[in-house]
Protein backbone atom coordinates (compact mmCIF):
# COMPACT_ATOMS: atom_id res chain seq x y z
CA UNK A 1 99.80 88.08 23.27
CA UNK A 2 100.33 91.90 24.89
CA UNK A 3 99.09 94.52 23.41
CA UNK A 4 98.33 98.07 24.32
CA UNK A 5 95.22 100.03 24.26
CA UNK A 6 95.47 103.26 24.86
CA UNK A 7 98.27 102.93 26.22
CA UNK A 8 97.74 100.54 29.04
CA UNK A 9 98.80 96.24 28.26
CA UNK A 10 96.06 93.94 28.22
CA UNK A 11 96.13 90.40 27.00
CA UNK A 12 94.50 88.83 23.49
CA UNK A 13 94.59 85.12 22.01
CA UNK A 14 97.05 85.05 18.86
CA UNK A 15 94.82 86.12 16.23
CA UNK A 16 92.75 88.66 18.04
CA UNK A 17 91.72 91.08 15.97
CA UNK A 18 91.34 94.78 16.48
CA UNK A 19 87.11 93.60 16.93
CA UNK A 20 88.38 92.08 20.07
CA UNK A 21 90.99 94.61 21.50
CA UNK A 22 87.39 96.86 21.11
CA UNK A 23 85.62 94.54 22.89
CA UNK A 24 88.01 93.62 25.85
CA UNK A 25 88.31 97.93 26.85
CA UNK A 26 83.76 97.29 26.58
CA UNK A 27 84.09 100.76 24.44
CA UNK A 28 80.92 102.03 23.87
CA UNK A 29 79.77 104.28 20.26
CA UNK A 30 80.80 106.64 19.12
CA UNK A 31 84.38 106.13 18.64
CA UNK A 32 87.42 105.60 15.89
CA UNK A 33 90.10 103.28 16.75
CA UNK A 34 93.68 103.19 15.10
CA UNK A 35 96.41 100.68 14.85
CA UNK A 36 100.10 101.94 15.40
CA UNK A 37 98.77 105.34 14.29
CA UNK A 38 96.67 104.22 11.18
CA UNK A 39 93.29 104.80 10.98
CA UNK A 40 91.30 101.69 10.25
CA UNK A 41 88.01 101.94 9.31
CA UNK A 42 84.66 100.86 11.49
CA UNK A 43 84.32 98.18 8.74
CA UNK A 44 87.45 96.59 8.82
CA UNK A 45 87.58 96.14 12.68
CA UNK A 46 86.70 92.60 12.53
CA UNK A 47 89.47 91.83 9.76
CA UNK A 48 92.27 93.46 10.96
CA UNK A 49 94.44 91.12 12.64
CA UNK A 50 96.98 92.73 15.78
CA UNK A 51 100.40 91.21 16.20
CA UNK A 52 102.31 91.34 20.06
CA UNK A 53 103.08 94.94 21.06
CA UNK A 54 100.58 96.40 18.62
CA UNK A 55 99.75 100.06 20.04
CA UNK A 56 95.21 100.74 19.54
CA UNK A 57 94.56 104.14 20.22
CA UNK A 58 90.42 103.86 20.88
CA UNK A 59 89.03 107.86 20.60
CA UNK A 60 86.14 109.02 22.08
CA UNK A 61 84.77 112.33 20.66
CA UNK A 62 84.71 115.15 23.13
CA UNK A 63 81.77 117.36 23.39
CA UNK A 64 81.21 120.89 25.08
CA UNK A 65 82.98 124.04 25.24
């Protein structure tokens, strides 16, 4: 299935979950990650289940001034 992360389309299995769209962009801590513009928390990433044209938004905090 297509999904987007951060707004570019990569490919997942049916029944990837958010754990894997994570995994697949190799993001690196610290970061939050939402779902079609909800927050989902750290501890649910391996639960939450994406459907086909889900949007993830993977943020990276920025540092400096």
């Amino acid at each position: 299935m297509q999904v987007f992360v951060n707004k570019k389309k990569i490919e997942l299995p049916h029944g990837a979950t958010l754990a894997d769209a994570v995994q697949a962009i190799n993001a690196k801590p610290p970061f939050a990650a939402a779902v079609n513009t909800q927050f989902v928390p750290k501890t649910a990433y391996a639960t939450h289940t994406l459907s086909p044209d889900d949007e993830v938004e993977v943020i990276f905090p920025v540092t400096g001034g």
